[in-house]
Protein backbone atom coordinates (compact mmCIF):
# COMPACT_ATOMS: atom_id res chain seq x y z
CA UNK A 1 4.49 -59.70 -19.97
CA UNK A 2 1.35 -61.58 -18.39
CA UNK A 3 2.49 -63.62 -15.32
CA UNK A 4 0.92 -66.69 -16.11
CA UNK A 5 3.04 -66.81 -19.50
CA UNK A 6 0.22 -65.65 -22.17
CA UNK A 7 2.56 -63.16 -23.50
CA UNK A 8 2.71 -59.70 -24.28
CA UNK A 9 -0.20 -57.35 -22.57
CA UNK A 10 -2.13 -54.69 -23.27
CA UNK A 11 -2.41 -51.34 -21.55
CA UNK A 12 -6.05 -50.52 -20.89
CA UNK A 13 -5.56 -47.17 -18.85
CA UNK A 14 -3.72 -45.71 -16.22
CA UNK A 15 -4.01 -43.86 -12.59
CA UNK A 16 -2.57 -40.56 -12.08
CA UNK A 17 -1.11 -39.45 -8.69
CA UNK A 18 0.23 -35.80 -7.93
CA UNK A 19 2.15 -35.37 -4.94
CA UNK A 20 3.21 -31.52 -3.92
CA UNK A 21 7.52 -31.44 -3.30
CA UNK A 22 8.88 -28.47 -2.42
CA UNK A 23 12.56 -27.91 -3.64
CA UNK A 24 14.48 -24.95 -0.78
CA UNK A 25 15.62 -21.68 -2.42
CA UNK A 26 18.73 -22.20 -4.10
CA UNK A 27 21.68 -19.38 -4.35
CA UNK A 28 24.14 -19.01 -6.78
CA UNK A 29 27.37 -17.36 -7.31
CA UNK A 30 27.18 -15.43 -10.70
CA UNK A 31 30.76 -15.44 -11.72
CA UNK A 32 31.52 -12.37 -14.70
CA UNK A 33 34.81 -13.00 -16.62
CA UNK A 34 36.32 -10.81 -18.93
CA UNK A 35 39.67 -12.09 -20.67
CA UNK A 36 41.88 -8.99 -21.08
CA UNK A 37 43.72 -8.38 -24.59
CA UNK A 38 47.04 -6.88 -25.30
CA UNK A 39 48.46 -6.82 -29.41
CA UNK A 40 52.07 -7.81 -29.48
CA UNK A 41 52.81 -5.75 -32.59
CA UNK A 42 51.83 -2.31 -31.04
CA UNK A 43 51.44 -0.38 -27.96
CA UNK A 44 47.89 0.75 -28.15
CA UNK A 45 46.45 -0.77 -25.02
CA UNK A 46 44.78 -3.32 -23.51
CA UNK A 47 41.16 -4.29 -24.86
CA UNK A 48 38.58 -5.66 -21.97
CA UNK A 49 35.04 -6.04 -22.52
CA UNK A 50 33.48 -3.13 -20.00
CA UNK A 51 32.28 -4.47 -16.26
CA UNK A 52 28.38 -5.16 -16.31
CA UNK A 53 26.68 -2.71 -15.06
CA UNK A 54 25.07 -3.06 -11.29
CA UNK A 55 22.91 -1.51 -8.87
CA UNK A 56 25.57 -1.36 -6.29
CA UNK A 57 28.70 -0.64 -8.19
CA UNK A 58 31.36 -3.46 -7.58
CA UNK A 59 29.04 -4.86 -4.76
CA UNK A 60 27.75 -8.26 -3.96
CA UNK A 61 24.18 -8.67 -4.83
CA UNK A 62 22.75 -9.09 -8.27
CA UNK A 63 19.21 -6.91 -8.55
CA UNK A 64 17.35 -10.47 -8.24
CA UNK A 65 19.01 -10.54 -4.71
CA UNK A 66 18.06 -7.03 -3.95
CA UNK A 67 14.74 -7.65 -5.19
CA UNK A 68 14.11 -10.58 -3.32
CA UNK A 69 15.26 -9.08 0.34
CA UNK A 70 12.63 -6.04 -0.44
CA UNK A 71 9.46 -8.08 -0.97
CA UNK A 72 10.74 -10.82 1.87
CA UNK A 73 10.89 -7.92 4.52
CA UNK A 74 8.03 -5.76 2.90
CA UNK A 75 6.00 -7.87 1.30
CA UNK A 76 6.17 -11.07 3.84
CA UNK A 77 7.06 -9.11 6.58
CA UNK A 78 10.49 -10.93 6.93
CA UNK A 79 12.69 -9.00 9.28
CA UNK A 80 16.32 -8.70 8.04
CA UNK A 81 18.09 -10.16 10.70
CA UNK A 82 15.66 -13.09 10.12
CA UNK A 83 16.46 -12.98 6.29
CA UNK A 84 20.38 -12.81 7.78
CA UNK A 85 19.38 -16.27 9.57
CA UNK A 86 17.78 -18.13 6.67
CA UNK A 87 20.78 -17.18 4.35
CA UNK A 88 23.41 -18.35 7.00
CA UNK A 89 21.72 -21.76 6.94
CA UNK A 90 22.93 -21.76 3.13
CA UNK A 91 26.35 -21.13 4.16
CA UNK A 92 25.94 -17.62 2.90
CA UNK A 93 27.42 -15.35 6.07
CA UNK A 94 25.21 -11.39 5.34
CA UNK A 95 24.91 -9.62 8.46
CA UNK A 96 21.74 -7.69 8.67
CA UNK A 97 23.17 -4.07 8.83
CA UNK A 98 24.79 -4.98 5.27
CA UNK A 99 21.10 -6.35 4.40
CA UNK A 100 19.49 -2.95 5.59
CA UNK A 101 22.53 -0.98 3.89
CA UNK A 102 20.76 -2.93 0.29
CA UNK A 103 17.24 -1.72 0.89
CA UNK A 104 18.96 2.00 1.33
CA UNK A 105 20.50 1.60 -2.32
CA UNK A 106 17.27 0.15 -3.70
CA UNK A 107 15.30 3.02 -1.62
CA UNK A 108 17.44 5.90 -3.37
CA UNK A 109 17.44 4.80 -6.95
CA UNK A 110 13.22 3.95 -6.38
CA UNK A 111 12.89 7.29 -5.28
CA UNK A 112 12.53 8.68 -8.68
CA UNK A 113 9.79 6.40 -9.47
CA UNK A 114 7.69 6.92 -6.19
CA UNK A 115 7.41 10.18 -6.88
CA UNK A 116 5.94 9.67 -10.80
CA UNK A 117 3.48 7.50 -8.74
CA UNK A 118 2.54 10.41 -6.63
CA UNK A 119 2.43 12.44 -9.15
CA UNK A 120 -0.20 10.06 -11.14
CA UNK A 121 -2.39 10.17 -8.23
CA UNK A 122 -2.55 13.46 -7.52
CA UNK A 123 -3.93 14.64 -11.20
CA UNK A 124 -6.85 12.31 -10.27
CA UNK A 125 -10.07 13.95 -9.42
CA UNK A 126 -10.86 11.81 -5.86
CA UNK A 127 -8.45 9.94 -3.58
CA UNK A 128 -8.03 8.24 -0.08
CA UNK A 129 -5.83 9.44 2.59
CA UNK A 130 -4.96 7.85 5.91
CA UNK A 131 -2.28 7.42 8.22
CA UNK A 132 -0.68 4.80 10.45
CA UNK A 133 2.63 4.65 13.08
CA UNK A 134 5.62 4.07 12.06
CA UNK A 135 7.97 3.20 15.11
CA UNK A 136 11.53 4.56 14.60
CA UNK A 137 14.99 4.27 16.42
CA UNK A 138 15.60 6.98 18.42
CA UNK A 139 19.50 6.37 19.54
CA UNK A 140 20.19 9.66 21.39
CA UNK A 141 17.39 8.70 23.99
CA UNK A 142 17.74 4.77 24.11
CA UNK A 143 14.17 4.01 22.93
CA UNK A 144 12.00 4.74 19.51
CA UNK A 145 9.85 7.57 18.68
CA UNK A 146 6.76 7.27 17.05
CA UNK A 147 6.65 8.31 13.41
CA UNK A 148 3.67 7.93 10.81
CA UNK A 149 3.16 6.86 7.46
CA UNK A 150 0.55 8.69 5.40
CA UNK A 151 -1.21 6.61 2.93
CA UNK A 152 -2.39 8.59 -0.31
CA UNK A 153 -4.35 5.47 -2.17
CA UNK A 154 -6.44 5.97 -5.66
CA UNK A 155 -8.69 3.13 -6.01
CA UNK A 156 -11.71 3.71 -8.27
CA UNK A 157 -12.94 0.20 -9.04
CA UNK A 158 -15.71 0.65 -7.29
CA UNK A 159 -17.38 3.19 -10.16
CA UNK A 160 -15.54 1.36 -13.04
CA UNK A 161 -12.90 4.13 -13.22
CA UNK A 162 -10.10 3.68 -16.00
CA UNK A 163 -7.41 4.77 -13.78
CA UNK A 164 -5.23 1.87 -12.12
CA UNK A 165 -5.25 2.01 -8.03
CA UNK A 166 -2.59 2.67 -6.72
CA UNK A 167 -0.45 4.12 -3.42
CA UNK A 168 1.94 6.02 -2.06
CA UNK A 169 3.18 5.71 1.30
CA UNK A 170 4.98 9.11 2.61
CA UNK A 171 6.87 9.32 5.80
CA UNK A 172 6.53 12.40 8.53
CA UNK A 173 7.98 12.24 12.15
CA UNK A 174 4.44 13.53 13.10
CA UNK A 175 0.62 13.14 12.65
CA UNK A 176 0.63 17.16 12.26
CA UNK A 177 -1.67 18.57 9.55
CA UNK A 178 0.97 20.21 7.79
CA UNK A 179 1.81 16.99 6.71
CA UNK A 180 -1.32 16.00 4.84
CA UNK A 181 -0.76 19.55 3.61
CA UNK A 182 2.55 19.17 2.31
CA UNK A 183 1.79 15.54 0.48
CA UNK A 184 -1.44 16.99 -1.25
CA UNK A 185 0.64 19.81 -2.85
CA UNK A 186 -1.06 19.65 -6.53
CA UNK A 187 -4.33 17.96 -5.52
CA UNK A 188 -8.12 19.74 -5.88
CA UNK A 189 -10.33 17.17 -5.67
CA UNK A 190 -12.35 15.22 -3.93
CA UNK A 191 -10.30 13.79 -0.55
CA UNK A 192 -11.62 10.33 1.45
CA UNK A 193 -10.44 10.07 5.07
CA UNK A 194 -11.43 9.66 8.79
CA UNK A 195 -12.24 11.97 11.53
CA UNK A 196 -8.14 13.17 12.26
CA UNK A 197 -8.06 16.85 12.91
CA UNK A 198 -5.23 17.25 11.41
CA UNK A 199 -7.02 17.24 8.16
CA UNK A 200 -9.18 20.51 8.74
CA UNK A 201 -6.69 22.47 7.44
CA UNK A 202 -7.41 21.21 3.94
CA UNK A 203 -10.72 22.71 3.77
CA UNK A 204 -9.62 26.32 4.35
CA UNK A 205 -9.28 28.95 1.78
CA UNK A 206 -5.63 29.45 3.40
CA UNK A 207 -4.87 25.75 2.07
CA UNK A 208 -1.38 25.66 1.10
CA UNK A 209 -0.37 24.12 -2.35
CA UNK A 210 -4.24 24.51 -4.14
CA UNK A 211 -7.59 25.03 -3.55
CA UNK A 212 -10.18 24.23 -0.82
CA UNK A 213 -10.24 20.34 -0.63
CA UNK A 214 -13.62 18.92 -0.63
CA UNK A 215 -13.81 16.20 2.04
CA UNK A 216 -15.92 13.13 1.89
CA UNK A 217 -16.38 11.02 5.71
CA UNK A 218 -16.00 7.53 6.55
CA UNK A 219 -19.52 5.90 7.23
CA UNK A 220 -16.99 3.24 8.85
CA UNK A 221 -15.50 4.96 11.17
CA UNK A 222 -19.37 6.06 12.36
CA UNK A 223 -20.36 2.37 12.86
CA UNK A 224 -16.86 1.71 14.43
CA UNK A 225 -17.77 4.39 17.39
CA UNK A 226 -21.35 2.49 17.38
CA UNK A 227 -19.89 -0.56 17.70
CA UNK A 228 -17.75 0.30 19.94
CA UNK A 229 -20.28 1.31 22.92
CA UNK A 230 -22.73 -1.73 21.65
CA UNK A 231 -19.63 -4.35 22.81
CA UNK A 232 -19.25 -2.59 25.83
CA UNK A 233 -22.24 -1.89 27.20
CA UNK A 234 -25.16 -3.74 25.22
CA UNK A 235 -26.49 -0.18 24.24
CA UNK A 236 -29.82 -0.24 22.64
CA UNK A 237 -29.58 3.29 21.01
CA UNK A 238 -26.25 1.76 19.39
CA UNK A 239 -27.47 -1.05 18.34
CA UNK A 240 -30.44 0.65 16.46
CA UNK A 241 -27.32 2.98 14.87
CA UNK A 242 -25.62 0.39 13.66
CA UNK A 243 -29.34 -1.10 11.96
CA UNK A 244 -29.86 2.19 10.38
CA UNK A 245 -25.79 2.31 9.00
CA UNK A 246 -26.14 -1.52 8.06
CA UNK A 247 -29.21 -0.18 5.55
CA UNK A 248 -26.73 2.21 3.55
CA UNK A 249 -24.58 -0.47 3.01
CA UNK A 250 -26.91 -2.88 1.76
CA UNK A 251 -27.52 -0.47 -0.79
CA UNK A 252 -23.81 0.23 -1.70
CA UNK A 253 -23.48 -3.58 -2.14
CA UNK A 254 -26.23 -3.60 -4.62
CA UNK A 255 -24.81 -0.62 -6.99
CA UNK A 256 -20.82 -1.77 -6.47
CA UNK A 257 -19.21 -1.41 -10.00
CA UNK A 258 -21.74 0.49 -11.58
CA UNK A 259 -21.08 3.90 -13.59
CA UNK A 260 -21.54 7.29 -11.17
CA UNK A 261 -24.56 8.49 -12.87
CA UNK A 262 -26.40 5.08 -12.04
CA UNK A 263 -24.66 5.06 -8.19
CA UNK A 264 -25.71 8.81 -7.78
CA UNK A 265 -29.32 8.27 -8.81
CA UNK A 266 -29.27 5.32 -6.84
CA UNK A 267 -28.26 6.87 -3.75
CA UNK A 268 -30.52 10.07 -4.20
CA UNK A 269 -33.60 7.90 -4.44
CA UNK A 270 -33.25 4.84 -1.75
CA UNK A 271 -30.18 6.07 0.57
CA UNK A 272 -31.24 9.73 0.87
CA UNK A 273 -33.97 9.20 2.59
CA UNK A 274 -32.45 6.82 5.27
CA UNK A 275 -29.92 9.30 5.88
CA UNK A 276 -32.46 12.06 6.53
CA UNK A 277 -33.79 9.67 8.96
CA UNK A 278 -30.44 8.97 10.82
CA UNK A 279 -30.17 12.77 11.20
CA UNK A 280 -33.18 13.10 12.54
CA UNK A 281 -32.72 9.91 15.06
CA UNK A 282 -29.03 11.59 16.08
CA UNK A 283 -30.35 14.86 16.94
CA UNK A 284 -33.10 13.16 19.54
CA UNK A 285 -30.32 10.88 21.05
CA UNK A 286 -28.05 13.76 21.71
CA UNK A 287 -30.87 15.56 23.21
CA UNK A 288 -31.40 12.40 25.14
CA UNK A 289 -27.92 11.28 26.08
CA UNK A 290 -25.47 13.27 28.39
CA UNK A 291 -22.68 14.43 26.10
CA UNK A 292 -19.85 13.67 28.52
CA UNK A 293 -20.78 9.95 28.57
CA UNK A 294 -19.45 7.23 26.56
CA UNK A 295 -22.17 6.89 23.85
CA UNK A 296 -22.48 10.55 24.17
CA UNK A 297 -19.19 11.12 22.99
CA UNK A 298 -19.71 9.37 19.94
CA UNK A 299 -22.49 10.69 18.74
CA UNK A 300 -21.22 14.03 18.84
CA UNK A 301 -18.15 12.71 16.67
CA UNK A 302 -20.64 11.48 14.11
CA UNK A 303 -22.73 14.94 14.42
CA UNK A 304 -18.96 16.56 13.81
CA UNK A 305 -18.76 14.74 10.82
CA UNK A 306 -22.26 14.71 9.46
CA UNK A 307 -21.46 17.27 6.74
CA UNK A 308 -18.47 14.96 4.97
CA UNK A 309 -20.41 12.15 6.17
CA UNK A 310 -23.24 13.16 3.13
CA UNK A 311 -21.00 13.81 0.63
CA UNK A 312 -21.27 10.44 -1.04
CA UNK A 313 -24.95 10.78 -1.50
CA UNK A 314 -24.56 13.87 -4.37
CA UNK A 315 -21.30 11.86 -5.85
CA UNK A 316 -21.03 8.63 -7.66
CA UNK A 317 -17.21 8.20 -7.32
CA UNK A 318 -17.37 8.54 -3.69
CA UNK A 319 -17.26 5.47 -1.50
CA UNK A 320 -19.37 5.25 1.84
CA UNK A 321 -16.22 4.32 3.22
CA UNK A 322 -12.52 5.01 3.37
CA UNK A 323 -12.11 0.74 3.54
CA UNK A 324 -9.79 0.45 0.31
CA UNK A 325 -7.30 2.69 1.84
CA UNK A 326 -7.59 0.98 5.53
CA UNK A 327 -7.28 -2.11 3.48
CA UNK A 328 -3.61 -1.20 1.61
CA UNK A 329 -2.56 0.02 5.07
CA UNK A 330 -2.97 -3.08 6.87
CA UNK A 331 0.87 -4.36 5.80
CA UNK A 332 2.29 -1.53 7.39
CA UNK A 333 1.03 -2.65 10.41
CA UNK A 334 1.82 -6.32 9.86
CA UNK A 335 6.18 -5.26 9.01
CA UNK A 336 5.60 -3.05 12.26
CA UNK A 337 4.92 -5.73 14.32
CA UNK A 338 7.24 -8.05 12.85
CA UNK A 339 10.46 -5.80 12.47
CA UNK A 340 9.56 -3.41 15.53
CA UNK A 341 11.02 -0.01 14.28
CA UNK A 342 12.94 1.36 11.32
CA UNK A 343 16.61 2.28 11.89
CA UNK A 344 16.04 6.23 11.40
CA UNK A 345 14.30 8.62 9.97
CA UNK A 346 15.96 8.42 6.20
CA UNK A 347 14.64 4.55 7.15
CA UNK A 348 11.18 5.61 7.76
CA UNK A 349 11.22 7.15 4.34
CA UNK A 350 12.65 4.07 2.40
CA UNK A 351 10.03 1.95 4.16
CA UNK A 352 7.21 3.76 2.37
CA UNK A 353 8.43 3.96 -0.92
CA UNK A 354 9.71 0.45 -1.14
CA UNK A 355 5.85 -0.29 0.26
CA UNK A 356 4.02 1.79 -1.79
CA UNK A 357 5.50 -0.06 -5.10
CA UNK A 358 5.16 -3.25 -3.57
CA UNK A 359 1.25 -2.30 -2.58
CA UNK A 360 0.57 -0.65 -6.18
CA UNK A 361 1.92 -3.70 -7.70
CA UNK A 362 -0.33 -5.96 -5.48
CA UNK A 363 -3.18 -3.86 -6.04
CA UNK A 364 -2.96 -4.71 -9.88
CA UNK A 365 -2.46 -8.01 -9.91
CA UNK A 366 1.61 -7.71 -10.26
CA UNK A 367 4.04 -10.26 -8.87
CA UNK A 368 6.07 -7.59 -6.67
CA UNK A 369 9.51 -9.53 -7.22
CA UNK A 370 9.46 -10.02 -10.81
CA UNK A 371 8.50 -6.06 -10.93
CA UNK A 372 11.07 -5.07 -8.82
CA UNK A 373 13.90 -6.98 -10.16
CA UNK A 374 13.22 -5.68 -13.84
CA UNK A 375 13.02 -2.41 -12.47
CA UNK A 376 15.96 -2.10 -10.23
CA UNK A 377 17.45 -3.65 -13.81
CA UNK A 378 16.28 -1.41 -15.94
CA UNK A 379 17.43 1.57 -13.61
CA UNK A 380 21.15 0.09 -13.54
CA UNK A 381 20.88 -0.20 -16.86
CA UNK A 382 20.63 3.68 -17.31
CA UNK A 383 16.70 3.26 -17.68
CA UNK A 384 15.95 7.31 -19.29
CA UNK A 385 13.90 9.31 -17.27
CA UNK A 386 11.91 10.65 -19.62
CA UNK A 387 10.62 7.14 -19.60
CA UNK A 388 10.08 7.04 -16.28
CA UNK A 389 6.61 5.77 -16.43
CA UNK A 390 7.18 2.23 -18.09
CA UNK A 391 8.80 1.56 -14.78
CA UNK A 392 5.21 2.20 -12.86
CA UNK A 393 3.89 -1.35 -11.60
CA UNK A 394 0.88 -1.05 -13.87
CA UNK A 395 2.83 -0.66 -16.98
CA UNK A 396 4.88 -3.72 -16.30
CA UNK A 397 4.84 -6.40 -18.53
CA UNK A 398 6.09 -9.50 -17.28
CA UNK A 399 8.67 -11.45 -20.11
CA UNK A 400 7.94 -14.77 -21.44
């Protein structure tokens, strides 16, 4: 009503306000009742509907609650016995080692999964590979060891490939060749990766598990030793390296997406010819520089190197760089510094296949906790395993 008594009034429009409010995680007890039946009038049994079935057999936490500890410690780098804090503010009492004995459960039944995913990437035709630490408990000596996760990553967005990206994170207590070996059991084609030694043994005719791998270098890791020696010391003959590498990649940015043909034609006729040039301007520096100093030393890396270090140039699915791989492995190193070092070995192992299904999923645009609560789901449910691949992250399909 109008305050100086005309009567009734009119609305002529309004003002809108929006105000964020956060409401705190919420837990609830699912309770599961199931009325028993007995008939008076005969002695054939008692009738009970059967118990639900569960991840963890007659245990505590739903698959939501399983779900959610995996992508709070992998995916936000929450460390359990943080996670064992936040929930005791709830009035929820979970001791961490309980926590820890959830991700083993989820690790185990995953397992089968992981290994489809490894199995996807390995029929491809070109892949990354790289490796990272992976502190672990060492009880017998009182301190932790240093184990390594090796990152096996298909990403071929950059060429328009149909294939989804994707990776798989495999544990090894060492950063011995035999490793890489071992992982790439089934793979032929075309591998991208850094400088490690460790991978030379790919390349022989004595490969074990296929053929001869053919390697491809990371212009990346070229400019990194560059860059290196320019921050240090100011180096001119650096800084003229990292010119001549900054003209490849103005190139690369110009074909990204582009079919291989088009990237390969591209390369032949404007990057070639700049890469000639490099060699050429390597050679004199070495002669030039002493090879025991600094900027010595890295030159002769990139001369080591200079074979894989072409490769992209007569291959359009072939990235200048091993980046998209360095890129999916920089979580790792993010739960490493937040949760210090996996309980064991067997720990190691559930770290990277719990990551690589939270990295895939990432990778393609899937919410990691509504994937892995419909698969941990679907597995208690008796998901078959010929079926096996609707339960890869790129297959899911999120419900309504």
């Amino acid at each position: 009503m109008c305050p100086c008594g005309c009567g009734q009034m009119h609305r002529i429009g309004e003002d809108r306000t929006e105000r964020l409010d956060i409401v705190p995680a919420q837990l609830r007890v699912i309770a599961t009742v199931r009325p028993k039946y007995a008939c008076r009038a005969c002695t054939d049994g008692v009738t009970q509907a059967p118990t639900p079935e569960a991840l963890i057999e007659g245990g505590l936490p739903t698959e939501g609650a399983i779900a959610h500890v995996l992508v709070s410690k992998y995916a936000d780098h929450l460390p359990l016995y943080r996670q064992s804090q936040i929930l005791a503010r709830s009035g929820i009492i979970i001791h961490r080692s309980t926590l820890a004995d959830w991700v083993g459960v989820a690790a185990f039944h995953l397992r089968p999964v992981v290994d489809r995913l490894a199995e996807h990437l390995k029929a491809s035709t070109k892949l990354f590979m790289d490796e990272t630490t992976a502190p672990i408990l060492d009880p017998g000596r009182g301190r932790t060891k240093t184990g390594y996760l090796w990152a096996l990553a298909r990403d071929d967005r950059g060429w328009g490939g149909a294939d989804p990206p994707g990776v798989v994170f495999f544990y090894a207590p060492d950063r011995g060749g035999q490793n890489a070996e071992a992982f790439l059991r089934g793979f032929d084609g075309t591998l991208q990766l850094d400088g490690h030694t460790g991978y030379n043994r790919l390349t022989r005719a004595t490969r074990k598990g296929g053929d001869p791998i053919r390697v491809a270098h990371c212009w990346a890791h070229a400019r990194r030793k560059l860059k290196e020696v320019f921050d240090r010391d100011g180096s001119e003959i650096a800084a003229e390296g990292l010119r001549r590498i900054a003209e490849f990649h103005a190139v690369e940015a110009d074909i990204r997406g582009i079919d291989p043909g088009q990237r390969r034609s591209a390369r032949q006729a404007r990057t070639a010819p700049l890469v000639v040039a490099f060699g050429d301007w390597l050679h004199r520096q070495r002669l030039r520089v002493s090879a025991k100093s600094r900027l010595g030393e890295k030159l002769a890396y990139i001369h080591r190197h200079w074979d894989g270090l072409q490769t992209f140039l007569h291959d359009g699915r072939v990235e200048i760089d091993s980046n998209p791989v360095e890129n999916l492995v920089r979580p790792i190193a993010l739960n490493r510094k937040n949760a210090l070092f996996a309980g064991h070995d067997e720990g190691g192992k559930a770290w990277g296949r719990i990551a690589s299904l939270i990295a895939t999923a990432k990778v393609n645009g899937v919410e990691p906790f509504a994937y892995l609560k419909a698969t941990l789901e679907a597995i208690a449910n008796g998901h078959p395993q010929n079926r096996i691949d609707e339960l890869l992250p790129w297959n899911f399909q999120p419900s309504s």
